[in-house]
Protein backbone atom coordinates (compact mmCIF):
# COMPACT_ATOMS: atom_id res chain seq x y z
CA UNK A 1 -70.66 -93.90 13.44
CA UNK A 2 -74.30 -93.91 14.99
CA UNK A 3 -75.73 -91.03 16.33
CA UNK A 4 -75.54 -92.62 20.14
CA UNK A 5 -71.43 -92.78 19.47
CA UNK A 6 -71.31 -89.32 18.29
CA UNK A 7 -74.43 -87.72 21.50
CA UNK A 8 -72.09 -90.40 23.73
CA UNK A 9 -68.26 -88.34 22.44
CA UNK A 10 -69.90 -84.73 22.15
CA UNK A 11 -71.18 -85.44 26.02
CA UNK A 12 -67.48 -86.84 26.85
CA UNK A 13 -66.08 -83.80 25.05
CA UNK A 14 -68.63 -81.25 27.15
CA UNK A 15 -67.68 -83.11 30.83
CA UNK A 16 -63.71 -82.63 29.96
CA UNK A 17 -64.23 -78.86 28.62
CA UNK A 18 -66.61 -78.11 31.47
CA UNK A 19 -64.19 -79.99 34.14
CA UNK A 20 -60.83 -77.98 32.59
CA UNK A 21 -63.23 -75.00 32.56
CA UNK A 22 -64.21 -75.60 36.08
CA UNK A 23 -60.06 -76.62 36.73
CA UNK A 24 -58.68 -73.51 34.83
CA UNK A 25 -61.73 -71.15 36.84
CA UNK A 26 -59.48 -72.00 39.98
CA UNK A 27 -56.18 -72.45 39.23
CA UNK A 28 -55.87 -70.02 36.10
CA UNK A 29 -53.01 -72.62 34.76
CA UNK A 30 -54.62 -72.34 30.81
CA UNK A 31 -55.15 -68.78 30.75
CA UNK A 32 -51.17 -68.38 32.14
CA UNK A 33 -50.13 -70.68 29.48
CA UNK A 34 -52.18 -69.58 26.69
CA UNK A 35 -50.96 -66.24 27.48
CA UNK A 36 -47.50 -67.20 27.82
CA UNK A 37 -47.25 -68.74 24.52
CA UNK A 38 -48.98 -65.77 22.80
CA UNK A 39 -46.55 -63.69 24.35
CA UNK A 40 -43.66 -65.83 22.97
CA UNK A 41 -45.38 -65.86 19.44
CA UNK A 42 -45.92 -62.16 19.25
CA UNK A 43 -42.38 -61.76 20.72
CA UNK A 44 -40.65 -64.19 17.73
CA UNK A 45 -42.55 -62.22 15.04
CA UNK A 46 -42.38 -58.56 15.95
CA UNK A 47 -38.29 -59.05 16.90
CA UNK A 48 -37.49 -59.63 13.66
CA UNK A 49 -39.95 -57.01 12.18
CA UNK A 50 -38.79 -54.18 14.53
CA UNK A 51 -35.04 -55.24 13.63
CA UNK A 52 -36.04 -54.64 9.93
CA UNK A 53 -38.24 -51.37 10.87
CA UNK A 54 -34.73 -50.29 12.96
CA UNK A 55 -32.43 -51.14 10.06
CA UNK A 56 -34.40 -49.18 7.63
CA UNK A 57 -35.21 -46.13 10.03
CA UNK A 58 -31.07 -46.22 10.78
CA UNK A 59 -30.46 -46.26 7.02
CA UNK A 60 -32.82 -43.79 6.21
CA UNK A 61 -31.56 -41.30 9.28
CA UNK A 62 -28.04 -41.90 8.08
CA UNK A 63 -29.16 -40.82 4.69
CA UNK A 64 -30.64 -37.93 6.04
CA UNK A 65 -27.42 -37.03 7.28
CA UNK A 66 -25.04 -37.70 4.95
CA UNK A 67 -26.80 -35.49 2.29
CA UNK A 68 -26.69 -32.98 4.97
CA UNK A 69 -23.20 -33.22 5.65
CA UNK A 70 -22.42 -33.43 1.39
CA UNK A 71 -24.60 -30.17 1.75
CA UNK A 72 -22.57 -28.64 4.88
CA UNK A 73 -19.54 -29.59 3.00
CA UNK A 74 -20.65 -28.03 -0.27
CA UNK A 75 -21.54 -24.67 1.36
CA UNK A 76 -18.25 -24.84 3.33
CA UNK A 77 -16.24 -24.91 0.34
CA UNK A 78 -17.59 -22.16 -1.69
CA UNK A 79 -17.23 -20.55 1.68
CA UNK A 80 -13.64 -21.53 1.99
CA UNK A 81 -13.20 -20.47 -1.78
CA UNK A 82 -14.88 -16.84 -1.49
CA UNK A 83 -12.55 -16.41 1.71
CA UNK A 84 -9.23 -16.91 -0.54
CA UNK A 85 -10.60 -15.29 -3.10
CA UNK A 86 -10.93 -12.42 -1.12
CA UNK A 87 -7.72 -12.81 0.60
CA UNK A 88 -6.21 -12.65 -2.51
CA UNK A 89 -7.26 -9.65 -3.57
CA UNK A 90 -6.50 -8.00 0.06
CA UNK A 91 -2.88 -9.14 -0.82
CA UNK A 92 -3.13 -7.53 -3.68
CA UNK A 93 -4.31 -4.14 -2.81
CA UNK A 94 -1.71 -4.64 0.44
CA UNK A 95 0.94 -4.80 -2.36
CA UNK A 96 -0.35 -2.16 -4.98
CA UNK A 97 -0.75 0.39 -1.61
CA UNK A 98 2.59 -0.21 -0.81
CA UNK A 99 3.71 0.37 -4.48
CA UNK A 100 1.34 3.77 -4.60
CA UNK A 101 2.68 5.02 -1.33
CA UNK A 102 6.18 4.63 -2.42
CA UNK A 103 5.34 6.85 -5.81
CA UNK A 104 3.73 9.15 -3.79
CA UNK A 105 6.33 10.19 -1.89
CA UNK A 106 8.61 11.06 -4.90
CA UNK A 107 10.12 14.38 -4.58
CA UNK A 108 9.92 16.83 -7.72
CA UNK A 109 9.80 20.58 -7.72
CA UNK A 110 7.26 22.72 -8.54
CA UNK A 111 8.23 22.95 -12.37
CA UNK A 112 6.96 18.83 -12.96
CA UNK A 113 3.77 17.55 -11.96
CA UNK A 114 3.60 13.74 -11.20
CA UNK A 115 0.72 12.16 -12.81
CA UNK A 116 -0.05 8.68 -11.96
CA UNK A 117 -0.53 5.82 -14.85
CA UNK A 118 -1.05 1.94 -14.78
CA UNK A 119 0.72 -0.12 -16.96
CA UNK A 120 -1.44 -1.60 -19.48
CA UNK A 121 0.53 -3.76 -21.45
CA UNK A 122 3.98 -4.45 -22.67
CA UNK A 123 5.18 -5.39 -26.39
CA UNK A 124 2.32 -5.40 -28.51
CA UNK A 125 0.78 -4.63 -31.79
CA UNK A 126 3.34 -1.98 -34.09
CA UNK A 127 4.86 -1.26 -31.26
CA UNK A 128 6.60 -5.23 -30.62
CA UNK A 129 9.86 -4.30 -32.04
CA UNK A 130 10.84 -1.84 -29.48
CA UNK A 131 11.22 -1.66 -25.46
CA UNK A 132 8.36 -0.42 -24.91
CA UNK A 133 4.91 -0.40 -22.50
CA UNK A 134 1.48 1.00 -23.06
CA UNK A 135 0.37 3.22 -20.32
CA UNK A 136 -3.00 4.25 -18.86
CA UNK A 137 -2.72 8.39 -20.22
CA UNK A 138 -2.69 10.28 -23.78
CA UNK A 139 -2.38 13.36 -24.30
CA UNK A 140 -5.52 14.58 -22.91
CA UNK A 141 -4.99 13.19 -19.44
CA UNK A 142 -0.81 14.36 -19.48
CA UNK A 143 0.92 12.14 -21.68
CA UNK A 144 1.87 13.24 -24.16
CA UNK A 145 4.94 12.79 -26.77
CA UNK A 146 8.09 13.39 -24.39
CA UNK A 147 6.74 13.00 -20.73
CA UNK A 148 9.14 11.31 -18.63
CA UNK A 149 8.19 8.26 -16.98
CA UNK A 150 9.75 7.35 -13.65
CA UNK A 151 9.21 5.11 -10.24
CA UNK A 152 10.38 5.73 -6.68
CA UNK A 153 13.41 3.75 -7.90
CA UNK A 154 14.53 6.06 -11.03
CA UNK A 155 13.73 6.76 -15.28
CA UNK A 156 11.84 4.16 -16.85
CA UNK A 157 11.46 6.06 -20.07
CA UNK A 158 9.43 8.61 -21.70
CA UNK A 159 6.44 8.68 -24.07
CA UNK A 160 6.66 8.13 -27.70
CA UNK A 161 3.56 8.57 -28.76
CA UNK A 162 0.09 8.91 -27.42
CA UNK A 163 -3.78 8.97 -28.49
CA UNK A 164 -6.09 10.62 -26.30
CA UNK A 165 -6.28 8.45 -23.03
CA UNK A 166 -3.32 5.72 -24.07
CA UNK A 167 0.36 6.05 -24.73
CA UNK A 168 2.89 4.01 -25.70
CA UNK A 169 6.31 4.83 -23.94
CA UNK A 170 10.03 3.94 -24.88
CA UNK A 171 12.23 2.08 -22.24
CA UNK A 172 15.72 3.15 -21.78
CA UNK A 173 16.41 0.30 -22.44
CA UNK A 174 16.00 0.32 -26.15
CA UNK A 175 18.35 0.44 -28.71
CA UNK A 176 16.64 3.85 -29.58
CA UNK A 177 17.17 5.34 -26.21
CA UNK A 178 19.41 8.66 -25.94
CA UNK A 179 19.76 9.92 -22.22
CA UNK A 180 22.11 12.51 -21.24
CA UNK A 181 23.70 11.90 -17.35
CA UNK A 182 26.36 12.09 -15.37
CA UNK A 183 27.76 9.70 -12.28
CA UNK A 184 26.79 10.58 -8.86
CA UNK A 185 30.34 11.08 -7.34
CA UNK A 186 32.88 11.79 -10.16
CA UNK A 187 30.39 14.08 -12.03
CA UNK A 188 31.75 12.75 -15.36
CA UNK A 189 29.38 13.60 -18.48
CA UNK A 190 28.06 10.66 -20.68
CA UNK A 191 25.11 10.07 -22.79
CA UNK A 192 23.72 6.69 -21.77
CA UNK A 193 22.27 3.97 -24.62
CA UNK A 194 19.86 1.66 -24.74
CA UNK A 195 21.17 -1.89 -26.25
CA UNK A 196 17.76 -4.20 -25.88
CA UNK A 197 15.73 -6.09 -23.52
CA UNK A 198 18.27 -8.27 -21.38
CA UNK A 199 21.32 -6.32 -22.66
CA UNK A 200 23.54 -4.25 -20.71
CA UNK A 201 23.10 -0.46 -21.19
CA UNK A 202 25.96 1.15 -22.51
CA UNK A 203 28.06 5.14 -21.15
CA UNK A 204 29.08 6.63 -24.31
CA UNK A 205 31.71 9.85 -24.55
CA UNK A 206 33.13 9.53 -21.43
CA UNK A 207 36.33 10.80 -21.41
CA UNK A 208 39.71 8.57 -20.49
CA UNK A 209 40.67 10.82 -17.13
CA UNK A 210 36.88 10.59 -15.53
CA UNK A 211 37.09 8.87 -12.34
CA UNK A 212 33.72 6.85 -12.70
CA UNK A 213 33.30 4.25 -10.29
CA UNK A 214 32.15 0.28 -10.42
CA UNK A 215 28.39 0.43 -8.77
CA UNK A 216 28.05 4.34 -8.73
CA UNK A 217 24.94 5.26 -9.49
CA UNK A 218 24.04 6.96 -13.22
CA UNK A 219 21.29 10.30 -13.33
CA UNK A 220 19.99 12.20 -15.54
CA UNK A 221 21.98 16.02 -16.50
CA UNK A 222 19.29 17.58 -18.04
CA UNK A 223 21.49 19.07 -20.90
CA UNK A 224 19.48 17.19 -23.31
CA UNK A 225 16.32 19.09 -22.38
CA UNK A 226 13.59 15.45 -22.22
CA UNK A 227 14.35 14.80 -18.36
CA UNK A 228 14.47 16.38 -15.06
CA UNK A 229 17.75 16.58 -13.66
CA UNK A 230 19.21 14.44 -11.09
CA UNK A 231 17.05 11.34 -11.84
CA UNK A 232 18.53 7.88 -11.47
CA UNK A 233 18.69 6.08 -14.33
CA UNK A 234 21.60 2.96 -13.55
CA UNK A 235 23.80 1.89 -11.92
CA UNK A 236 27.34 1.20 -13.01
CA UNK A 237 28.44 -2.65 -13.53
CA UNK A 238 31.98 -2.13 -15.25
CA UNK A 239 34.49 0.66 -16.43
CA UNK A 240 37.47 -0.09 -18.34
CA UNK A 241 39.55 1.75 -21.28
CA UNK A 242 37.81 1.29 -24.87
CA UNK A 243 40.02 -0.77 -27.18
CA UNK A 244 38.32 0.88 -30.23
CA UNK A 245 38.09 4.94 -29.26
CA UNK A 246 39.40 7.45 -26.46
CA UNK A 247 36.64 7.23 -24.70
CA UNK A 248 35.94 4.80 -21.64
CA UNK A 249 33.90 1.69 -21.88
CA UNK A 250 31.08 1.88 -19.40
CA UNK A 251 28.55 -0.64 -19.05
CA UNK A 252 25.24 0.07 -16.73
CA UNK A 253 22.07 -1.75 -15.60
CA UNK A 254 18.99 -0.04 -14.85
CA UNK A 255 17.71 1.03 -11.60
CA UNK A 256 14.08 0.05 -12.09
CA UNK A 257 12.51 -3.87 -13.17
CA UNK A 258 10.94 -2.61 -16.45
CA UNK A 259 9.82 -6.14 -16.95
CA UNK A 260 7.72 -6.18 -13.91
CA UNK A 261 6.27 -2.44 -14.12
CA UNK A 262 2.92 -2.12 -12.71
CA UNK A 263 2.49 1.61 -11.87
CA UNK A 264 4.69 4.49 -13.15
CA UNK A 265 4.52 8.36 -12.68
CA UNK A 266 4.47 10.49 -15.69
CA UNK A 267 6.23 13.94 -15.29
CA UNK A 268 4.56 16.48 -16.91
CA UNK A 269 6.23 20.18 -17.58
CA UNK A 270 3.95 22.59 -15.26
CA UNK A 271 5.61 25.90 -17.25
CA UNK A 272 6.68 27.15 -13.81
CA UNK A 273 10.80 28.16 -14.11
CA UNK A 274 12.87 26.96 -10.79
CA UNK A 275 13.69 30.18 -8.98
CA UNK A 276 16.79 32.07 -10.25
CA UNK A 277 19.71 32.45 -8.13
CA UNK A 278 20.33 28.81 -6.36
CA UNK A 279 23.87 28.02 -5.71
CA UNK A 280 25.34 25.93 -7.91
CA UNK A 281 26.75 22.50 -6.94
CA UNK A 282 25.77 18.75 -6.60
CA UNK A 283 22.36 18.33 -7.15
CA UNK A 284 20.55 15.69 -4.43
CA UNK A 285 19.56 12.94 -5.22
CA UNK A 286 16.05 13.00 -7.01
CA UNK A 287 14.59 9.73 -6.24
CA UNK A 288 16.22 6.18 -5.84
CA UNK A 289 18.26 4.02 -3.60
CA UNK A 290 21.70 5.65 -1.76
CA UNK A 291 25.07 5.41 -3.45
CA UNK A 292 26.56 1.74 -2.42
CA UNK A 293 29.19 2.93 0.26
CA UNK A 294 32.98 3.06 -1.10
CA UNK A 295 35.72 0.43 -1.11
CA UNK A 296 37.20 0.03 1.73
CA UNK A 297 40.86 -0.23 0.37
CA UNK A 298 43.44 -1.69 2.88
C-alpha cells in the first residue's frame, strides 16, 4: 500500500469520525447506546458476583447464628439441669421436714429425753450378721449401750454398742431381740422375739385364756427395764393355740419400715422419776397409729 492509499483511507476514516462526531453531537444516539450496552455489561457481571457475595454473606450470617443458638442451647441446658437439680433437693428437704416434724412431735415425759440421729448405714462390717443400723450418736452425744430407738410410728430398737459419736443399734427384728409388752386392748403379757429380716416376729408366754386380738396393736410393758412403757412395737397378724406348748401362738409385724429408716429418735434416761401417786390403769398410747376399729360381728 502507497502512502497516497493509506493519507487517502486515514482522510476517509477522519470525514466519517468527524461526520458521526458531528451526527452523535446532535442526536446523542452513540453516547445512549454506548451507555446502554455498558450498562448491560456491568449488569451481566456484577449479578452473578453479588449472587455469590449474597450466598456467602447468607451462609456466613446463618453460621453466625447457628453457633449462637448451639450456644443458647448449651447454656439453656445446664440451666435446665441446675433447675432439677435443685428441685430435687427441695423435694428432698420437703420430705426429710415432713419426716423431722413428725419426730418432733413425739410425746415422752420428762424422765426420757429425745435425741435426734440420722441413719448412717445398715448391715455392715462385724456387725452384717445381725438386724442392725449404724446411727449418727455414741456415747458422748447420748447413745449409748441400751438407748431406745424409736419413730413417730413405734420401737425400732435400741443400741448395742457405741464409740464416741457412732453406734450401732439392734432391730427388733433380730433373732437376738427380747422385748417385754403387752396388747393394747386385752392387756395380755408377752415377751415379743425377733426371728430375722423378712420374718414374722413372734409373742412368746402368752397364756391360753388371753383374749389377744388379730390386728391389735403390740407396746412395750416396761417390766423388762430397756424401754419406756406404752411404746408400739407391732401389730398383731395371727393368734391361734400352740400345737407344741400351753401357750398361744402369736405372730406380729412391726410398726415401723426398718428397711427404709432415715431418721430415728434415741431416748435417753434424764434420771428424773415420774411423779408418785398417778392412778393406775391403761396407759395412752405413747406414739403410733390408732388401734384398727373392732369387728363388726353380725
Amino acid at each position: 500500500m502507497t502512502l497516497r492509499r493509506i493519507l487517502i483511507f486515514a482522510g476517509v476514516l477522519l470525514i466519517l469520525f468527524l461526520g458521526m462526531y458531528s451526527w452523535n453531537q446532535r442526536t446523542r444516539t452513540l453516547d445512549d447506546l454506548a451507555a446502554n450496552i455498558g450498562l448491560e455489561l456491568s449488569g451481566a457481571v456484577l449479578k452473578p458476583m453479588r449472587a455469590v457475595e449474597d450466598v456467602a454473606s447468607g451462609f456466613w450470617e446463618r453460621y453466625f447464628d447457628l453457633v449462637a443458638v448451639r450456644e443458647e442451647n448449651e447454656r439453656l441446658k445446664a440451666r435446665l439441669a441446675d433447675l432439677e437439680s435443685r428441685l430435687l433437693a427441695n423435694g428432698e428437704d420437703l420430705a426429710e421436714l415432713k419426716r423431722l416434724r413428725a419426730l418432733i412431735q413425739l410425746p415422752v415425759d420428762e424422765s426420757w429425753r429425745p435425741l435426734g440421729a440420722r441413719v448412717l448405714a445398715g448391715r455392715m462390717g462385724p456387725n452384717a450378721v445381725l438386724d442392725s443400723i449404724t446411727i449418727s450418736r455414741g456415747y458422748a452425744t447420748g447413745g449409748r449401750p441400751g438407748t431406745p430407738l424409736v419413730t413417730h410410728l413405734g420401737l425400732v430398737g435400741r443400741v448395742l454398742r457405741a464409740s464416741a459419736h457412732t453406734a450401732t443399734a439392734l432391730l427388733l427384728t433380730d433373732p437376738g431381740s427380747r422385748i417385754a409388752v403387752f396388747s393394747q386392748n386385752s392387756r395380755a403379757l408377752g415377751i415379743l422375739v425377733g426371728r430375722g429380716t423378712g420374718r414374722k416376729l413372734e409373742v412368746n408366754f402368752v397364756q391360753r385364756d388371753a383374749n389377744v386380738k388379730q390386728d391389735e396393736v403390740l407396746i412395750t410393758s416396761g417390766l423388762d427395764g430397756k424401754y419406756p412403757k406404752g411404746i408400739p412395737v407391732a401389730r398383731v397378724l395371727s393368734v391361734a393355740p400352740s400345737d407344741y406348748t400351753q401357750f398361744m401362738a402369736i405372730y406380729a409385724e412391726p410398726l415401723v419400715d426398718l428397711q427404709h429408716l432415715e431418721e430415728v429418735l434415741l431416748l435417753e434416761p434424764t434420771g428424773i422419776a415420774q411423779p408418785a401417786g398417778e392412778p393406775e390403769g391403761p396407759p395412752p398410747v405413747f406414739v403410733g397409729p390408732p388401734s384398727p376399729p373392732a369387728a363388726v360381728t353380725p
